[in-house]
Protein backbone atom coordinates (compact mmCIF):
# COMPACT_ATOMS: atom_id res chain seq x y z
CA UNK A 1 73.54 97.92 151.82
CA UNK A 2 76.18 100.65 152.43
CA UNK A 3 79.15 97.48 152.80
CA UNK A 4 77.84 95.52 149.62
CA UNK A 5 77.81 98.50 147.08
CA UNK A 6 81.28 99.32 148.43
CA UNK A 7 82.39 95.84 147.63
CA UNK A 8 80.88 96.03 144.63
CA UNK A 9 82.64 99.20 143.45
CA UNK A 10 86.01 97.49 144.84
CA UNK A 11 85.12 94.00 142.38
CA UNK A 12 84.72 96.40 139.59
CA UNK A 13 87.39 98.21 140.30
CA UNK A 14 89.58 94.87 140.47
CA UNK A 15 88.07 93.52 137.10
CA UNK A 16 88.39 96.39 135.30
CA UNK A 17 92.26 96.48 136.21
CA UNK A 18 92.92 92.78 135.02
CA UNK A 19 90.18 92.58 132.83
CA UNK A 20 92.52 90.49 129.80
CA UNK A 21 93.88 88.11 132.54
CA UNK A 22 89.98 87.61 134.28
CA UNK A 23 88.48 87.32 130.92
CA UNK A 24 91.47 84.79 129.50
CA UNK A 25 90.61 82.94 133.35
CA UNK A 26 86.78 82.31 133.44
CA UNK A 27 86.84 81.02 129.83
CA UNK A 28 89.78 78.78 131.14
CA UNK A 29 87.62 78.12 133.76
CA UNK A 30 84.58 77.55 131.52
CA UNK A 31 85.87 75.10 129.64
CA UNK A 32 87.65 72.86 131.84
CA UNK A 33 84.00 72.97 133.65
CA UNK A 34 82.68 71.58 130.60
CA UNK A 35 85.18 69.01 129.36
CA UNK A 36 85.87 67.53 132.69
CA UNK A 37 81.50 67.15 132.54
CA UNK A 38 81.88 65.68 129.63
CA UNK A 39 84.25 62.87 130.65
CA UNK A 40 82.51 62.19 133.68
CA UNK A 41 79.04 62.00 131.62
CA UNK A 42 79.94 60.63 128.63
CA UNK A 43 83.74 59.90 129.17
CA UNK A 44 84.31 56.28 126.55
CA UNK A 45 87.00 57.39 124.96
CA UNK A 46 90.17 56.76 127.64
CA UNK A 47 92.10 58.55 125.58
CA UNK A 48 90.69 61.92 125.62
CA UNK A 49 90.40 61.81 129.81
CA UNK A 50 94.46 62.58 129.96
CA UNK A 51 94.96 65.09 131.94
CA UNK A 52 97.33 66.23 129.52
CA UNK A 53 94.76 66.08 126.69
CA UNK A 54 92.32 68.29 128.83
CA UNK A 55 94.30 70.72 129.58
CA UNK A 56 95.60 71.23 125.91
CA UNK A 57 91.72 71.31 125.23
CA UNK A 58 91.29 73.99 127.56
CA UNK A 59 94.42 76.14 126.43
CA UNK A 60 93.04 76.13 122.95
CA UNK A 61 89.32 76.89 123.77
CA UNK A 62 90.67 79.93 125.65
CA UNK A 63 92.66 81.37 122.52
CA UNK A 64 89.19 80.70 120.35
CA UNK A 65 86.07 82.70 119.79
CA UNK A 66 82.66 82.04 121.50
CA UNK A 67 81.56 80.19 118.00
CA UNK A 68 84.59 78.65 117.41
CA UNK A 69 84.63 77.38 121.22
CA UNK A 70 81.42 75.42 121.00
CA UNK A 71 82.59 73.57 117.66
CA UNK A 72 85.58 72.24 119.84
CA UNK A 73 83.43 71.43 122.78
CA UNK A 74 81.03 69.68 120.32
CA UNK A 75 83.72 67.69 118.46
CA UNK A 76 85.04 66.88 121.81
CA UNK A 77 81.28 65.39 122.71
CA UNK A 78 80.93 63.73 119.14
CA UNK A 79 84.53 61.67 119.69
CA UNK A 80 83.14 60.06 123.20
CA UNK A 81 79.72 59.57 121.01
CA UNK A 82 81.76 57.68 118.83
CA UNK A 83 83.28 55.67 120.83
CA UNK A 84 79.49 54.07 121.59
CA UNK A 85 77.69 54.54 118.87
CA UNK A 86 78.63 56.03 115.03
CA UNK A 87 74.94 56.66 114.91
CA UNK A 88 74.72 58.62 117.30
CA UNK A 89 77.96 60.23 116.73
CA UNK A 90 76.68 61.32 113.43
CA UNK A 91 73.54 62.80 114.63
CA UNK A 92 75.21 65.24 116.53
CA UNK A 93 77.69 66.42 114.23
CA UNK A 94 74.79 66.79 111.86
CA UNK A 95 72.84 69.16 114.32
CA UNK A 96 75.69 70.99 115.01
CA UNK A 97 76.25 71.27 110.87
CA UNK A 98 72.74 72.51 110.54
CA UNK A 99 72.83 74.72 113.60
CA UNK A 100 76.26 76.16 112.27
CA UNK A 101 74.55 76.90 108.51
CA UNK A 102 71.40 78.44 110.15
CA UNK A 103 72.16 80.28 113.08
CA UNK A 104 75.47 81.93 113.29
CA UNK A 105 75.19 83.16 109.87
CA UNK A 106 73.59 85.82 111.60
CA UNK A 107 73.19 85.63 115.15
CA UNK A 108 77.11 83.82 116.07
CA UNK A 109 77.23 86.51 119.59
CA UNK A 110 75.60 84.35 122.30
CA UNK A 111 76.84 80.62 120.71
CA UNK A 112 77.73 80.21 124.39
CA UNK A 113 74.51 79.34 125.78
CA UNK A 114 74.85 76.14 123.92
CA UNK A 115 77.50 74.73 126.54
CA UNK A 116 76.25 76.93 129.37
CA UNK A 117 73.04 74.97 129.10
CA UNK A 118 73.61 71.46 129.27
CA UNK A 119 76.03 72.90 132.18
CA UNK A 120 73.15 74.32 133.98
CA UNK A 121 71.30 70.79 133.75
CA UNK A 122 73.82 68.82 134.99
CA UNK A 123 74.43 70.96 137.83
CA UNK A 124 70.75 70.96 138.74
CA UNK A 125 69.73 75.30 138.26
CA UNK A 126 68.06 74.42 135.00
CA UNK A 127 65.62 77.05 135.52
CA UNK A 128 68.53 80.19 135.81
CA UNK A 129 68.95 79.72 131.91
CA UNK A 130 65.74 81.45 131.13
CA UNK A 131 66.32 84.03 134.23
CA UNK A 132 69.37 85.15 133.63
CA UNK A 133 69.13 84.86 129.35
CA UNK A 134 65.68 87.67 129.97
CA UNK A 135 67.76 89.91 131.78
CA UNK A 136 70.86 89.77 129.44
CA UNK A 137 69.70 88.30 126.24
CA UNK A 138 67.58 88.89 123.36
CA UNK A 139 64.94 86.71 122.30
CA UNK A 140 66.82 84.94 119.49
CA UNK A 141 68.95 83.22 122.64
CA UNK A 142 65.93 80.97 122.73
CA UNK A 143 67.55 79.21 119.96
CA UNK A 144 71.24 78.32 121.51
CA UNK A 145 69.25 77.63 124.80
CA UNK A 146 67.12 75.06 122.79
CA UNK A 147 70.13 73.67 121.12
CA UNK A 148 72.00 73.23 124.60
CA UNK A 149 68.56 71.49 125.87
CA UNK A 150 69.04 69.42 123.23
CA UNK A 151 72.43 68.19 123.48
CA UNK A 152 72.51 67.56 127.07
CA UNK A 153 69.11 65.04 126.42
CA UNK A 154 70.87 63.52 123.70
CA UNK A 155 73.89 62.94 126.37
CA UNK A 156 71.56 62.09 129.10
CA UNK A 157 70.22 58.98 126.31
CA UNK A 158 73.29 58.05 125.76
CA UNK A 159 74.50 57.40 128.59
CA UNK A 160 71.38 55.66 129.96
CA UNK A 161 71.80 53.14 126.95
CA UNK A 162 75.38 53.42 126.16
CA UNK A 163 75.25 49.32 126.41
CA UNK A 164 72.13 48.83 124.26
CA UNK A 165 73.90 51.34 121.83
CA UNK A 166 77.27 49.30 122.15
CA UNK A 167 75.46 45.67 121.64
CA UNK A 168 73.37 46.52 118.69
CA UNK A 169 75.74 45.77 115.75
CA UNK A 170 73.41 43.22 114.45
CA UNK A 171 70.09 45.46 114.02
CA UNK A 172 69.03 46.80 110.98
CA UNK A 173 70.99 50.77 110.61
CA UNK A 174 67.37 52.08 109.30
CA UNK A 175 65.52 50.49 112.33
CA UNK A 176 68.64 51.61 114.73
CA UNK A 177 68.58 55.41 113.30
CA UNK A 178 64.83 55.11 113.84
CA UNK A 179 64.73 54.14 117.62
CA UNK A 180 67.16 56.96 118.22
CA UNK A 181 65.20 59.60 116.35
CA UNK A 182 61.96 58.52 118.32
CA UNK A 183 63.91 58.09 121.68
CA UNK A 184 65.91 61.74 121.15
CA UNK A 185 63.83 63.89 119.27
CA UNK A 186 60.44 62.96 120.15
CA UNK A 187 60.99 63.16 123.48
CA UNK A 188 58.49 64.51 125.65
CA UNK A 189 60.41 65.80 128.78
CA UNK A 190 62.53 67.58 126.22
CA UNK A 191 60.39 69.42 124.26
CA UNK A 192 58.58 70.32 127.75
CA UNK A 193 62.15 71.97 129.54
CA UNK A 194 62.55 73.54 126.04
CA UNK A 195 58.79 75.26 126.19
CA UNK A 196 59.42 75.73 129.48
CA UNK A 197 62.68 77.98 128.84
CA UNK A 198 61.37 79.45 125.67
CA UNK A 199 58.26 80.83 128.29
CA UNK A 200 60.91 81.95 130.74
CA UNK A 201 62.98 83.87 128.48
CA UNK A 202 60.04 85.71 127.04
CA UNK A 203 58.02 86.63 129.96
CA UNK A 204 61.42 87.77 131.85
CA UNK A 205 62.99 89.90 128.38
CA UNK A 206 59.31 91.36 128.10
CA UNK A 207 58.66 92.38 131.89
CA UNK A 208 62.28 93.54 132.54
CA UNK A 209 62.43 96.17 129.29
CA UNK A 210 59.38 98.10 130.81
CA UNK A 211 59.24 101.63 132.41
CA UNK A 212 57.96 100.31 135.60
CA UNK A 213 59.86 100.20 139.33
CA UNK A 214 61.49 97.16 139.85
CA UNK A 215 60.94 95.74 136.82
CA UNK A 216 63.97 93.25 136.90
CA UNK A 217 62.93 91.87 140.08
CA UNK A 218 59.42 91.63 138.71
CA UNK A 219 60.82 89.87 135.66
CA UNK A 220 62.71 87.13 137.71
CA UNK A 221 59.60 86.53 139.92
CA UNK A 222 56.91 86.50 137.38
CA UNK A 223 59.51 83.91 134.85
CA UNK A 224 59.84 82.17 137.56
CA UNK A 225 56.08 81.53 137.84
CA UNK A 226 56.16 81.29 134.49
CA UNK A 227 58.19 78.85 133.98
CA UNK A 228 56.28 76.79 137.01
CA UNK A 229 53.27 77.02 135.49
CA UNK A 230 54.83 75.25 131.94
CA UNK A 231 56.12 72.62 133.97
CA UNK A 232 52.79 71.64 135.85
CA UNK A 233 50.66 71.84 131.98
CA UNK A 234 53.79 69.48 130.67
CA UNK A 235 53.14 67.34 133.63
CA UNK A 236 48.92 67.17 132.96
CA UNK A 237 49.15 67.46 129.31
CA UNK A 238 52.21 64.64 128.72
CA UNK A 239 52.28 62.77 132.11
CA UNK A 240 56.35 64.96 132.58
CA UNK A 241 56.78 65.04 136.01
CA UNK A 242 60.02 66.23 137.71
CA UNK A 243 61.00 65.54 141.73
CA UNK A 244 58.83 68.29 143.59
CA UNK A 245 62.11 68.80 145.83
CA UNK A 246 64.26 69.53 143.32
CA UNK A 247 62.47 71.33 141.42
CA UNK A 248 61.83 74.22 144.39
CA UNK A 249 65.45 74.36 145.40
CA UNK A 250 66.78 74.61 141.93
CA UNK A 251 64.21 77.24 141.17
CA UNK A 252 65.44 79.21 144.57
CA UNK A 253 68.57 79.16 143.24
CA UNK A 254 68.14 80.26 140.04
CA UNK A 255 66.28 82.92 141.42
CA UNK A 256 69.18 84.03 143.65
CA UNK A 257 71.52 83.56 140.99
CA UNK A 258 68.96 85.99 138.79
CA UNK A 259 68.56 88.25 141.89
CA UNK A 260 72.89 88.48 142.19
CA UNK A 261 73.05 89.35 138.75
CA UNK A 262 70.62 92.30 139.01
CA UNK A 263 72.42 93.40 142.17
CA UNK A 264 75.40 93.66 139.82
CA UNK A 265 74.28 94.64 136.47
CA UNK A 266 71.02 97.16 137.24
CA UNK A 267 71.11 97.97 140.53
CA UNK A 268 69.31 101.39 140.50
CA UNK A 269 67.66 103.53 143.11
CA UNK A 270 64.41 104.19 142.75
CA UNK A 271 63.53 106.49 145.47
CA UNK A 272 65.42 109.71 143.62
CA UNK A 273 63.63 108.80 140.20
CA UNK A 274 63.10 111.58 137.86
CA UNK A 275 60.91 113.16 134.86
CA UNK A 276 61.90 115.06 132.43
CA UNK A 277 60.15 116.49 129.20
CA UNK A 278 61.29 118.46 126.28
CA UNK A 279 60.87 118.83 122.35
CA UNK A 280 62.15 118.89 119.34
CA UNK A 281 60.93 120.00 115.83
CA UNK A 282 58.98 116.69 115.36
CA UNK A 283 58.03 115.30 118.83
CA UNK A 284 57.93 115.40 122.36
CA UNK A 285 59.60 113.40 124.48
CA UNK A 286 59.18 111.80 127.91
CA UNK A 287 61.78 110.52 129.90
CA UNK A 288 62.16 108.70 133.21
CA UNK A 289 65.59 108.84 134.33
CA UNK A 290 66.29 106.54 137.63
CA UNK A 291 70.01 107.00 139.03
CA UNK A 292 72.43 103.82 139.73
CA UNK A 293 73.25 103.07 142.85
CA UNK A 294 77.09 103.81 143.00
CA UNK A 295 79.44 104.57 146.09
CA UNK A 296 82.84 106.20 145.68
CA UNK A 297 85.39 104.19 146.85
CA UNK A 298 87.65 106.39 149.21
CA UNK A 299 91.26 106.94 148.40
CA UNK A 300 92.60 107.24 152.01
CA UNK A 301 96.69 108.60 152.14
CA UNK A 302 98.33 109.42 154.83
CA UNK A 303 101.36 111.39 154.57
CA UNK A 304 103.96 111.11 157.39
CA UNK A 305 105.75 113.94 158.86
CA UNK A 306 109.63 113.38 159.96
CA UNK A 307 109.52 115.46 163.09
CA UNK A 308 112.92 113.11 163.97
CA UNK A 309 115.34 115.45 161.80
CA UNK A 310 113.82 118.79 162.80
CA UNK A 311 114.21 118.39 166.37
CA UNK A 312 117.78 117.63 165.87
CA UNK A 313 118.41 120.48 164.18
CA UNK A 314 116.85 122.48 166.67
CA UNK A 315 118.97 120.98 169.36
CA UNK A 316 122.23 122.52 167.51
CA UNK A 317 124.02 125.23 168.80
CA UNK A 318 122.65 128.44 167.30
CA UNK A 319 119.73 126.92 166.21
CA UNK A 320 116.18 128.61 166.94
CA UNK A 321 113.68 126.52 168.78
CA UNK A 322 110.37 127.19 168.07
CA UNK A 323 107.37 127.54 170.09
């Protein structure tokens, strides 16, 4: 334990030094992640699959805000939508239109979670959203988390029908705007994932803010339950089953990934927790203080002596040798 709280003092250490070029990295990082997803997903339009066109993508969503990042991501998205369908093309920038007027007039801070989501779907650790959004979020991130649930279904239909969409130039628009309302937004495995991450994220924030020991890790083990326990009441009440393998491995590790991020963020020691009680004019307060678990990283120098030169001059005539 000794070794990993030392390297985790020295990783601190190195992000706080290079913090700007880290920070300027990961969202690098983060959105090449994303776009390159994106064209192997939903990739129709050739033209935005340059390499040179990517990287110019990711250059600029590095320079942008969180908000302003997931409008280029989802323009990026609604130009390969386009290229299929303008249906469905048009349903998407409309969400993100209504999701722009309604949420980040007042809640713009965790936009992220939006592309993080669909992210964590592809990659197959659905169930780390809600983990990891308890311990660090609020309970307003159910909304972005929704949002990115959505998105990546609406990808996921896409390209399961992308030649269905592409062939249908002689049906009716009402009846085409129709079968992709019923197909996208009543469906039933999304609206289960989405229950099932709104349940996560609210048994995990709830669990994790109280005065108990160990309350984070009892927050990632009971949401993970939780979130278990929406799945198997999707899969009796709607007939939404997922692959039993798939889903215990990707909820192992999510839970490692949750268990990591305590390690880092609220790793606390327990064993030297403390009471204390005073007053003021008006009440009386009681307060459990539990210390972090820090280690101080040793500054070792060693300072070198140049015996070399002092012998010499000890060696000269006159000169005094010591003892």
């Amino acid at each position: 334990m000794t070794g990993l709280l030392l390297w985790k003092e020295h990783l601190k250490g190195f992000y706080q030094k290079y913090n700007q070029l880290l920070h300027s990295l990961i969202r690098f990082l983060f959105t090449l992640c994303t776009v390159l997803s994106i064209n192997s997903t939903v990739g129709y339009m050739a033209k935005l699959k340059n390499p040179l066109v990517v990287f110019m993508v990711c250059l600029v969503g590095t320079l942008l805000p969180n908000c302003m990042l997931v409008f280029l991501i989802g323009g990026f998205l609604a130009v390969h939508l386009y290229a299929v369908s303008v249906e469905m093309a048009l349903i998407a920038v409309l969400v993100m239109m209504i999701i722009g007027i309604l949420y980040y007039g007042f809640k713009p801070g965790d936009s992220w979670l939006m592309v993080l989501t669909p992210l964590a779907f592809l990659f197959k650790i659905p169930y780390a959203v809600p983990l990891l959004v308890g311990l660090g979020g609020s309970l307003s991130s159910v909304i972005p988390v929704g949002c990115g649930i959505f998105f990546y279904y609406l990808i996921m239909y896409v390209k399961q029908n992308a030649g269905v969409l592409t062939g249908e130039a002689a049906v009716d628009m009402v009846q085409r705007y129709s079968q992709i309302v019923r197909s996208v937004f009543l469906n039933q495995t999304m609206t289960v994932m989405i229950a099932t991450c709104a349940v996560g994220i609210l048994v995990v924030y709830l669990i994790r803010r109280l005065s108990i020991d160990y309350a984070w890790l009892a927050a990632i083990v009971t949401g993970s339950v939780a979130e278990l326990v929406v799945i198997f009441i999707g899969d009796f009440v709607f007939g939404v089953s997922a692959a039993p393998l798939e889903m215990v491995v990707g909820m192992l590790v999510s839970a490692a990934l949750a268990a990591l991020y305590n390690f880092f963020i609220f790793s606390v020691d327990y064993s030297r927790t403390e009471y204390v009680q005073f007053e003021d004019d008006d009440y009386y307060y009681y307060v459990k203080a539990v210390p972090k678990m820090t280690m101080s990283t040793t500054d070792v120098r060693v300072k070198k002596i140049n015996t070399h030169r002092r012998s010499a001059r000890e060696r000269e005539p006159g000169g005094t040798r010591q003892p």
